[in-house]
N, C-alpha and C. Protein backbone atom coordinates (compact mmCIF):
# COMPACT_ATOMS: atom_id res chain seq x y z
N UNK A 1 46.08 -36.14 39.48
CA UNK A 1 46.06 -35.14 38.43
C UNK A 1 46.07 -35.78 37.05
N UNK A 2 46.88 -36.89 37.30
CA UNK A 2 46.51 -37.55 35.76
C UNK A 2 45.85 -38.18 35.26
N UNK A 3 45.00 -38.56 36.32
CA UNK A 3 43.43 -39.51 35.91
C UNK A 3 42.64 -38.82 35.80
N UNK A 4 42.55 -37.16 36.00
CA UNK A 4 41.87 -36.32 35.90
C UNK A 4 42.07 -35.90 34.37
N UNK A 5 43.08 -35.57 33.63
CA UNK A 5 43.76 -35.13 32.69
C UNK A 5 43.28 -36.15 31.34
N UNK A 6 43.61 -37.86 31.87
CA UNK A 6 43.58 -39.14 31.17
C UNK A 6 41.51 -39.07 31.33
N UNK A 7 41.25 -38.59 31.74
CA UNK A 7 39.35 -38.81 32.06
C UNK A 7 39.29 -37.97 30.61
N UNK A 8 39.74 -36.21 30.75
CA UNK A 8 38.95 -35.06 30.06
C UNK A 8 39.58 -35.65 28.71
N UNK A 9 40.45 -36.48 28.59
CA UNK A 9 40.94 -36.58 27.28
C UNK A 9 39.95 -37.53 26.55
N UNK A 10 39.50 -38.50 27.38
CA UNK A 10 38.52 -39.87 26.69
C UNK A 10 37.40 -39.45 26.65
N UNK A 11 36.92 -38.60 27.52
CA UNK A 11 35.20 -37.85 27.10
C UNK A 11 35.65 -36.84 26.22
N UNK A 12 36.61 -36.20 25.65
CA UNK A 12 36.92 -35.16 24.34
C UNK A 12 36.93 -36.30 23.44
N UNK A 13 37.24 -37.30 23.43
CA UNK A 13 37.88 -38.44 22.28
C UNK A 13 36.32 -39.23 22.15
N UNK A 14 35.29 -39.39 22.85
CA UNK A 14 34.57 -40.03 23.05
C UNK A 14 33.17 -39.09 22.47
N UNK A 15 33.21 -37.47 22.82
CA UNK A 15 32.14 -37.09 22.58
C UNK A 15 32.66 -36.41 20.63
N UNK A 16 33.80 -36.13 20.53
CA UNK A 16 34.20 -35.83 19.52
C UNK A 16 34.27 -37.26 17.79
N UNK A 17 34.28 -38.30 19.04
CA UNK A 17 33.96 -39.04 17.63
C UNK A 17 32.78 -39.57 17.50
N UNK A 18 31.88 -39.64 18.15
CA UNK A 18 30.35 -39.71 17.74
C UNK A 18 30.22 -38.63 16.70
N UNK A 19 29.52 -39.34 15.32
CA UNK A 19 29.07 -38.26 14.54
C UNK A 19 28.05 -38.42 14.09
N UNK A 20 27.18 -37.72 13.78
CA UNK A 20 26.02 -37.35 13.64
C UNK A 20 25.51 -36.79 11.89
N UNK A 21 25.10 -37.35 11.20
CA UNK A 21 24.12 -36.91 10.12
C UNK A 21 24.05 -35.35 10.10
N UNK A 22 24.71 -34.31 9.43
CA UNK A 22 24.05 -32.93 9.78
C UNK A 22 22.88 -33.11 8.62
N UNK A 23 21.46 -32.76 8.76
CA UNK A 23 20.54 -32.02 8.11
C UNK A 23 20.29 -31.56 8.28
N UNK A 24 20.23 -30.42 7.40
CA UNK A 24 19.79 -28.69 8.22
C UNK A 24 18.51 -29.16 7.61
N UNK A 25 17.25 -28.20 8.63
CA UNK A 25 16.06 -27.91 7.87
C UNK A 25 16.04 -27.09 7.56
N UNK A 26 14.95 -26.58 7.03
CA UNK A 26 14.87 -24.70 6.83
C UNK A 26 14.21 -24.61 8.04
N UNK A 27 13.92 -23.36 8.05
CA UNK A 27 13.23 -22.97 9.63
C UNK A 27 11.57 -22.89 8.65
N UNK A 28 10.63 -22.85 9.99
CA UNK A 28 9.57 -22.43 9.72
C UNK A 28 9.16 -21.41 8.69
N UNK A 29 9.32 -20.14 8.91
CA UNK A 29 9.27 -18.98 8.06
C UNK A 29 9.47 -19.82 6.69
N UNK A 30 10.47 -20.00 6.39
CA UNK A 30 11.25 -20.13 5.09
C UNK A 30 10.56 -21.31 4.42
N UNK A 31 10.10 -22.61 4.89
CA UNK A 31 9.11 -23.46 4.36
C UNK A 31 7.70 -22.56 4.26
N UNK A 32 7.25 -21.45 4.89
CA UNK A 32 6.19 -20.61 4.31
C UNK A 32 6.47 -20.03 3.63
N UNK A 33 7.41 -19.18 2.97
CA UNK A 33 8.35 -18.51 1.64
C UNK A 33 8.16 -19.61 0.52
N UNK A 34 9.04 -20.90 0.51
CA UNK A 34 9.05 -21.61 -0.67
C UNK A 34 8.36 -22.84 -0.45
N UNK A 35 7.79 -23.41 0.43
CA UNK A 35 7.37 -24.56 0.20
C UNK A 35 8.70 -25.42 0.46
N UNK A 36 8.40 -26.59 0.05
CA UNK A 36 9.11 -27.93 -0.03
C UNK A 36 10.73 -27.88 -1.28
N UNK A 37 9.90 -27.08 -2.58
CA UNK A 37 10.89 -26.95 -3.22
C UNK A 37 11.08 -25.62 -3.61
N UNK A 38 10.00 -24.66 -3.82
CA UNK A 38 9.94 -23.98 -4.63
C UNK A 38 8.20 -23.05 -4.18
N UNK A 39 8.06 -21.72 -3.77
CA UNK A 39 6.42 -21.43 -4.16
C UNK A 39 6.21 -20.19 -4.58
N UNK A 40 5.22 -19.79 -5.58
CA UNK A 40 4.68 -18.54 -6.30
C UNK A 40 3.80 -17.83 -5.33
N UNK A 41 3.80 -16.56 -5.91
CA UNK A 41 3.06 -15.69 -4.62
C UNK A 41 2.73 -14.61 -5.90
N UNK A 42 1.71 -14.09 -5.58
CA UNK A 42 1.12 -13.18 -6.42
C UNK A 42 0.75 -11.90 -5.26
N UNK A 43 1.04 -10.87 -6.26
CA UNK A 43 0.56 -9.43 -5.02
C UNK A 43 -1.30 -9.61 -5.53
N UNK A 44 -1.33 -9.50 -4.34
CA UNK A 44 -3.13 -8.92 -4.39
C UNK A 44 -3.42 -7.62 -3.92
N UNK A 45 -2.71 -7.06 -2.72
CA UNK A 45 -3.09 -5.44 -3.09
C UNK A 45 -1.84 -4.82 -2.71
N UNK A 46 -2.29 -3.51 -2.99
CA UNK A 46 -1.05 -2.53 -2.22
C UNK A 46 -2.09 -1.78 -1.34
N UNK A 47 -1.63 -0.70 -0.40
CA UNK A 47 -1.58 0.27 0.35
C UNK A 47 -0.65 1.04 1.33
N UNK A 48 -0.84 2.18 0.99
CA UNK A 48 -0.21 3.00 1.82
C UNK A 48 -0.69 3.48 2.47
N UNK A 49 -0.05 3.04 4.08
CA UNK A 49 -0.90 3.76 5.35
C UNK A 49 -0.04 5.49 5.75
N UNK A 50 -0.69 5.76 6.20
CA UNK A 50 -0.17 7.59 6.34
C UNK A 50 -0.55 7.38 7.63
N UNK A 51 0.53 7.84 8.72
CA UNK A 51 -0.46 8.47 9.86
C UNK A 51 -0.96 9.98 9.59
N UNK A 52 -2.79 9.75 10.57
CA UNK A 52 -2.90 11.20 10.55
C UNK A 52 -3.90 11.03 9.08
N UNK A 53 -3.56 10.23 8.22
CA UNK A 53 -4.33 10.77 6.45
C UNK A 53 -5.14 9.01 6.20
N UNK A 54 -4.89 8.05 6.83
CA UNK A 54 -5.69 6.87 6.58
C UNK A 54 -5.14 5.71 6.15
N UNK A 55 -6.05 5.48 4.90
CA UNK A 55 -4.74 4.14 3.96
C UNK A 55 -5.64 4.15 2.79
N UNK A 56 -4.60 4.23 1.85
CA UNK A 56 -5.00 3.83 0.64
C UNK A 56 -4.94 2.77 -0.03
N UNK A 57 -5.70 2.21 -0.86
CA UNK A 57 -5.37 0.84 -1.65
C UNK A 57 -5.45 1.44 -3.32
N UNK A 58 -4.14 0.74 -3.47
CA UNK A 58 -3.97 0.48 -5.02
C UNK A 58 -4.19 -0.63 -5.92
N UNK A 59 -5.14 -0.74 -6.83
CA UNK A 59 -4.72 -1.74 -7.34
C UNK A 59 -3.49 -1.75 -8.50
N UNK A 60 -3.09 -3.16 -9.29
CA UNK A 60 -2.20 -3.05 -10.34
C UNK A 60 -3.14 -3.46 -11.54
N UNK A 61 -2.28 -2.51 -12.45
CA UNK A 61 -2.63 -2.65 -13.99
C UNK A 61 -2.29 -4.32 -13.86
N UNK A 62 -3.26 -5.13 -14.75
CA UNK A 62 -2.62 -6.69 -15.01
C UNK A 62 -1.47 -7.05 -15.66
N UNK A 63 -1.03 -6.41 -16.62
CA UNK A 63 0.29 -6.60 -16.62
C UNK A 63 1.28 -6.69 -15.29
N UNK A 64 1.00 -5.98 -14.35
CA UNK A 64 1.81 -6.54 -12.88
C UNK A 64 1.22 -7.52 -12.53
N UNK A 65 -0.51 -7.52 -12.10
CA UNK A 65 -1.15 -7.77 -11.38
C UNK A 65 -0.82 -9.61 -11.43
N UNK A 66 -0.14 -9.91 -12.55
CA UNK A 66 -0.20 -11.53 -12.92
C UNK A 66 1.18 -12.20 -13.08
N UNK A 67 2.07 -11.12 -12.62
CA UNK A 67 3.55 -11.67 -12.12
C UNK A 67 3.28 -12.63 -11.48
N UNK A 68 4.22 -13.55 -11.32
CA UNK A 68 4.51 -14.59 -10.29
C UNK A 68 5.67 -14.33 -9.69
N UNK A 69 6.04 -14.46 -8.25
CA UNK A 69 7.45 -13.90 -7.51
C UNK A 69 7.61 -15.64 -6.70
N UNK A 70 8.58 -16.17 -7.39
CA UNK A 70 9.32 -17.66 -7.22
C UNK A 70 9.91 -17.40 -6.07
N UNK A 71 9.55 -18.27 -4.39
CA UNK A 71 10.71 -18.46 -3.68
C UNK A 71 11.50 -19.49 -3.79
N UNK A 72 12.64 -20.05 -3.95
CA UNK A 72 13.00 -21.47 -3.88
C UNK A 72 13.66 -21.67 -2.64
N UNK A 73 13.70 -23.04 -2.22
CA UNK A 73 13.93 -23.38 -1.06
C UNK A 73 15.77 -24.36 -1.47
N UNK A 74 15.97 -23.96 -1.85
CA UNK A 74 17.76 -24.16 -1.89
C UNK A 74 18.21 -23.60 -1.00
N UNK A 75 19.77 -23.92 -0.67
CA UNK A 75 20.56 -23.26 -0.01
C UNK A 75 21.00 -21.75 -0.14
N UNK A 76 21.07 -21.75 -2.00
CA UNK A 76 20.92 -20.33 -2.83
C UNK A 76 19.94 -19.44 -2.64
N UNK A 77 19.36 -19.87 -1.94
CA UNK A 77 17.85 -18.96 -2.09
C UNK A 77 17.35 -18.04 -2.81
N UNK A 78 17.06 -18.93 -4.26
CA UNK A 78 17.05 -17.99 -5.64
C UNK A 78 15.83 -17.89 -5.88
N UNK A 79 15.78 -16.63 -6.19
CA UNK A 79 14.33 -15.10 -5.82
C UNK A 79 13.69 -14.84 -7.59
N UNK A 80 12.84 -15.63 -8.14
CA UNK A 80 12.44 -14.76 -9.54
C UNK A 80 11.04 -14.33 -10.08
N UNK A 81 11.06 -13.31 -10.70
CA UNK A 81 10.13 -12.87 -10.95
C UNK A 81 9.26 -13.36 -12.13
N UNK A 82 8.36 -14.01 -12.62
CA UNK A 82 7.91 -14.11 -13.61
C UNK A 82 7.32 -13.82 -14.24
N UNK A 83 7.22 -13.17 -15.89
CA UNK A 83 5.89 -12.07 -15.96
C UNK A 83 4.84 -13.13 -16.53
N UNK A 84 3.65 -12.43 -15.62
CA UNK A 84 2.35 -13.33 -16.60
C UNK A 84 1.99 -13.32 -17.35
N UNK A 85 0.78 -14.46 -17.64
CA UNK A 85 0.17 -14.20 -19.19
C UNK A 85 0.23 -12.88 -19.86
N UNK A 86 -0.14 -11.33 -19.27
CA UNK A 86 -0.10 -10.13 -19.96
C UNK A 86 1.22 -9.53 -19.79
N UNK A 87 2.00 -9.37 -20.52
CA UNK A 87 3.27 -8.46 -20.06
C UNK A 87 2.99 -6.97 -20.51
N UNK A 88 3.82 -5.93 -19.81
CA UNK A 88 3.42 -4.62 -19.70
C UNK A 88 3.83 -3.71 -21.24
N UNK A 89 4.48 -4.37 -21.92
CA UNK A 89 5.34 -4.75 -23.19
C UNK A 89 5.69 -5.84 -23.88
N UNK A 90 5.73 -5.32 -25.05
CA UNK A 90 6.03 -6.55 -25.86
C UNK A 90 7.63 -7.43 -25.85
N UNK A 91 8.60 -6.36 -25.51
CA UNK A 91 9.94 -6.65 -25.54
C UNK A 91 10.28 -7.29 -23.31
N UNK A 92 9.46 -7.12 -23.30
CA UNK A 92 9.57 -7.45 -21.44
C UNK A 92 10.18 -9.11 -21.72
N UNK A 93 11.21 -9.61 -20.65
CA UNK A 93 11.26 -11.18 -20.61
C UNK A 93 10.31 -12.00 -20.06
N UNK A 94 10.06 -13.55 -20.16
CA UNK A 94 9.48 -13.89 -19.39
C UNK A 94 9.97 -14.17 -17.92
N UNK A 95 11.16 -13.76 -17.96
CA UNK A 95 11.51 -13.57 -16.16
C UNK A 95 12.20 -12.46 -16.13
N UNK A 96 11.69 -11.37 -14.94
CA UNK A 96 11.70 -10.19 -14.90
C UNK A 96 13.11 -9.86 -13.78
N UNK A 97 13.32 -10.26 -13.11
CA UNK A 97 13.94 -10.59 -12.19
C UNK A 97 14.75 -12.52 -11.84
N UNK A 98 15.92 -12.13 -11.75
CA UNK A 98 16.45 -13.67 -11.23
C UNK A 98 17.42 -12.93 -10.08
N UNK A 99 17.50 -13.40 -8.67
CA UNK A 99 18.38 -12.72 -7.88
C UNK A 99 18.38 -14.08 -6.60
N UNK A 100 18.27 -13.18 -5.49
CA UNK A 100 18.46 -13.87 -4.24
C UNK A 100 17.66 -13.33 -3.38
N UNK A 101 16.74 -14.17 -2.30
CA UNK A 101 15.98 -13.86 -1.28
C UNK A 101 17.27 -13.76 -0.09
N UNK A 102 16.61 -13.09 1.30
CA UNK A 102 17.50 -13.32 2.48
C UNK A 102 16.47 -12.88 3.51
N UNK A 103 16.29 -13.53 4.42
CA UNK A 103 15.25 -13.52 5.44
C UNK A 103 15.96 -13.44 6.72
N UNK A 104 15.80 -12.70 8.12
CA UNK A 104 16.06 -12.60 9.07
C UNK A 104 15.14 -12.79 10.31
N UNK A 105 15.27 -14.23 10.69
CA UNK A 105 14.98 -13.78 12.08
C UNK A 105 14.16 -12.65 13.01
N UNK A 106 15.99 -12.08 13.20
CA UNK A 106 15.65 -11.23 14.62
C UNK A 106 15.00 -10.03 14.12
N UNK A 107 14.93 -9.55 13.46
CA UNK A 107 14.24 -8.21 12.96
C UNK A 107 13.04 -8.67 11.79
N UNK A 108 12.66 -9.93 11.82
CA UNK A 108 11.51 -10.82 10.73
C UNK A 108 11.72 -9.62 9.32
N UNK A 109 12.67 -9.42 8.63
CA UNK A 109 12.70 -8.80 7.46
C UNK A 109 13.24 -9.91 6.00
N UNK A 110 12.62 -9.77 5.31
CA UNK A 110 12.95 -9.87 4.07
C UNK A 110 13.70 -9.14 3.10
N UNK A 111 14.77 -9.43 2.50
CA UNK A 111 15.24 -8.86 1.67
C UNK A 111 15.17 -9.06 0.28
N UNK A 112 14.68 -8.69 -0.78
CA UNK A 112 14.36 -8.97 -2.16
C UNK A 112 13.97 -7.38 -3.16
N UNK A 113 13.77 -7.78 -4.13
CA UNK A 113 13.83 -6.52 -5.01
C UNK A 113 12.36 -6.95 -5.40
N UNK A 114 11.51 -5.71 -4.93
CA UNK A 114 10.02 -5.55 -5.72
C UNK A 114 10.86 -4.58 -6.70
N UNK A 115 10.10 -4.69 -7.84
CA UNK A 115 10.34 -3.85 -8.78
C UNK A 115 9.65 -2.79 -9.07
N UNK A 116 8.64 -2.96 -8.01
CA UNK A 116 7.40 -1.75 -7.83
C UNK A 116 8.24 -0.60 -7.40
N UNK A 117 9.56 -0.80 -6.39
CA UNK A 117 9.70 -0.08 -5.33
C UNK A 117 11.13 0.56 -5.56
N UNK A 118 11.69 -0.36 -6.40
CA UNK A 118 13.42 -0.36 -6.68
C UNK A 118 13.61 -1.21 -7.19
N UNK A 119 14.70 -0.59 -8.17
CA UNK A 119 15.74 -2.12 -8.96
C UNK A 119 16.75 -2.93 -8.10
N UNK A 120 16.68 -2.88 -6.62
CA UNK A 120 17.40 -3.10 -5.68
C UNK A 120 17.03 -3.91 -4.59
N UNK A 121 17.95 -4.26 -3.78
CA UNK A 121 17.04 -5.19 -2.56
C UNK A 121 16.63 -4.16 -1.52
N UNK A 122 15.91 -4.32 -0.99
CA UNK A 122 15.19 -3.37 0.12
C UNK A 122 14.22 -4.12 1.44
N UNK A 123 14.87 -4.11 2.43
CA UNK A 123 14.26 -4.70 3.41
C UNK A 123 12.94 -4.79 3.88
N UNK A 124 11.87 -5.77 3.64
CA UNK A 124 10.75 -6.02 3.86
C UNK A 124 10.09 -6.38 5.13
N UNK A 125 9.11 -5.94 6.10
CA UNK A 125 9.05 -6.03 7.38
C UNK A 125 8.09 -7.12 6.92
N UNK A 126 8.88 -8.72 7.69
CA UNK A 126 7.21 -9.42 7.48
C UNK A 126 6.36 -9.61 8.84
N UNK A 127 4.92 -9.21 8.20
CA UNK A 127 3.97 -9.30 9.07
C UNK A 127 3.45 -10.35 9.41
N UNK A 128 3.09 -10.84 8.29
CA UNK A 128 2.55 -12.29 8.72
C UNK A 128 3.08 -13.26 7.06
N UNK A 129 2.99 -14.24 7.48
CA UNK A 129 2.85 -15.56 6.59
C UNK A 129 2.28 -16.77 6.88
N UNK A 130 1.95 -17.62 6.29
CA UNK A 130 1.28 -18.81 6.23
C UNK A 130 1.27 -19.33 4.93
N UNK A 131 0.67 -20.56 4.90
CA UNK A 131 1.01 -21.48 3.17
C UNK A 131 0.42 -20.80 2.24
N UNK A 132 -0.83 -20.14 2.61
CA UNK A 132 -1.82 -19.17 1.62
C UNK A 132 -1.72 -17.84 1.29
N UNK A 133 -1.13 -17.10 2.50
CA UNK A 133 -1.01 -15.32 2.77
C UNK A 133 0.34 -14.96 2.74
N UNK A 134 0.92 -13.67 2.51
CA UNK A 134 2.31 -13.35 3.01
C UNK A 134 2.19 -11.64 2.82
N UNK A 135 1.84 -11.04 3.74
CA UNK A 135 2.11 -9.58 4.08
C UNK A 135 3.44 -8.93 4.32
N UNK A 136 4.25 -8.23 3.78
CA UNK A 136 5.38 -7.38 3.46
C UNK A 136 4.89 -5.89 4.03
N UNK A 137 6.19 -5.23 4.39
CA UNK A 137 6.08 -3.93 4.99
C UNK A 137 7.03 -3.31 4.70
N UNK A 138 7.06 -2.28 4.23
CA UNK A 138 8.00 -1.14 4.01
C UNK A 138 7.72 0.30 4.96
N UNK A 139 8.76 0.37 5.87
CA UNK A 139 8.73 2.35 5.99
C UNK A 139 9.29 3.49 4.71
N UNK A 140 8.96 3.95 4.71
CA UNK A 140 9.04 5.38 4.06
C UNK A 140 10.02 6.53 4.11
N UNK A 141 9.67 6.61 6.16
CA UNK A 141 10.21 7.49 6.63
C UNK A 141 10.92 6.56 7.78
N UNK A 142 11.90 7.76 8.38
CA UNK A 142 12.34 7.22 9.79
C UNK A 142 11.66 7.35 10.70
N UNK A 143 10.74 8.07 11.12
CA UNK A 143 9.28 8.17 11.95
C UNK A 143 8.71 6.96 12.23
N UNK A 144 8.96 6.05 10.97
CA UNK A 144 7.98 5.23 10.68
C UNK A 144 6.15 5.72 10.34
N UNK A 145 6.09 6.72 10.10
CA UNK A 145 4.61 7.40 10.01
C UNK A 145 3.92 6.96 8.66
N UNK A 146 4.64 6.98 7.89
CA UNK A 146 4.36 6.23 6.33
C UNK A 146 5.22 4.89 5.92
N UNK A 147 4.00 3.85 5.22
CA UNK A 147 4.98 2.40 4.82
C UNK A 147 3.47 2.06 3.95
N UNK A 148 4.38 1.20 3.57
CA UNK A 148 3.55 0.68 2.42
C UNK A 148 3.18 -0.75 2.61
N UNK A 149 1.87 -1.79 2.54
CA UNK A 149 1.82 -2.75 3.06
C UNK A 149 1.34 -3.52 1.11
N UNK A 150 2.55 -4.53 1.54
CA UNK A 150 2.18 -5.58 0.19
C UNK A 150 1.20 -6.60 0.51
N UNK A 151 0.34 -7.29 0.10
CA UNK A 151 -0.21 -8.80 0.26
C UNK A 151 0.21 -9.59 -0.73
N UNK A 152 0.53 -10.75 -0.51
CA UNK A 152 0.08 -11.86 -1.85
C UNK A 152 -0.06 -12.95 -1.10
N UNK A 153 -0.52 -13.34 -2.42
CA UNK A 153 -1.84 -14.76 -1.89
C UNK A 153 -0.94 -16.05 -2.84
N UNK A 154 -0.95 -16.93 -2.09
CA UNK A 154 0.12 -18.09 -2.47
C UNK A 154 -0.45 -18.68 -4.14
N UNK A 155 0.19 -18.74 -5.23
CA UNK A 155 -0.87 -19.16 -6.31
C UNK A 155 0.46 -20.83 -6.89
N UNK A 156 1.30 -20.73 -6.64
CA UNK A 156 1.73 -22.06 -6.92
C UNK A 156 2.94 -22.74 -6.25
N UNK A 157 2.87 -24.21 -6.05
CA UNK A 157 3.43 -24.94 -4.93
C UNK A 157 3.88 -26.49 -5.71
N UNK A 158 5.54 -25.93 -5.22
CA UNK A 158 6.11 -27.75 -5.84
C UNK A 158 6.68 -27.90 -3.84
C-alpha cells in the first residue's frame, strides 16, 4: 500500500514539475477578425432578407460607406470604429466608436456595436470569414423570418 501511495506521489511530483511555456494562440476565427496585429474591414453591402417578400440591398451614403471597423488581436480585444475620409458631419470624431469585440465559438456569434443597428453590443451570427470577406447576421424576429445580412471586404492589415 505504500509503494502504491510513494509511486502516485512521484508521478504527481514528476508530472507537476515539468513546465511548459504557456502561449496561447488565438484561434482561427479570430486571426480572420484581426490579423496578426490588428485588421480593417469595410461594410460593402447591407440586406434584408424577409421570408415570403425576398431581399433587399442597401447601399450607404459615403459618409458610412468609408468607415473603417479596427479588429485588434490583443488579449483586450479592442473594437474601433474609424470615420473615413467623408464624415457624415463636421463635428463627428475621427473614431466613432472605441469598445470591445467578443466572439463565440459554440453559437459562431460576434458581439460588437454596429452603429447602423444600436449604440450597443448586439450579437452577430457569423457566416462566413476569411482574410478578404466577413459576413455578419442579425435576426429581427424570434421566428427568425427577418435578419439582416452585413458584408465587408477586408481593406487594411498590420
Amino acid at each position: 500500500m505504500k509503494k502504491g501511495l510513494y509511486f502516485i506521489v512521484a508521478l504527481l511530483s514528476g508530472v507537476l514539475s515539468c513546465s511548459e511555456k504557456l502561449d496561447p494562440q488565438p484561434n482561427e476565427y479570430s486571426r480572420a477578425f484581426t490579423g496578426e496585429v490588428r485588421k480593417g474591414w469595410q461594410i460593402r453591402s447591407i440586406q434584408l432578407l424577409e421570408e415570403g417578400k425576398g431581399t433587399q440591398s442597401f447601399g450607404l451614403p459615403v459618409c458610412l460607406g468609408d468607415d473603417i471597423y479596427f479588429f485588434y488581436a490583443g488579449i483586450e480585444k479592442s473594437f474601433e470604429i474609424s470615420n473615413g475620409n467623408t464624415k457624415c458631419s463636421a463635428e463627428e470624431p475621427d473614431i466613432i466608436i472605441s469598445d470591445t469585440w467578443e466572439f463565440s465559438n459554440a453559437n459562431a456569434t460576434m458581439n460588437i456595436i454596429l452603429p447602423l443597428f444600436a449604440d450597443f453590443k448586439l450579437p452577430y451570427f457569423v457566416r462566413e470569414v476569411d482574410e478578404n470577406e466577413m459576413e455578419l447576421e442579425i435576426f429581427l424576429d424570434e421566428e427568425n423570418r427577418s435578419r439582416y445580412r452585413i458584408n465587408f471586404r477586408a481593406v487594411d492589415e498590420e
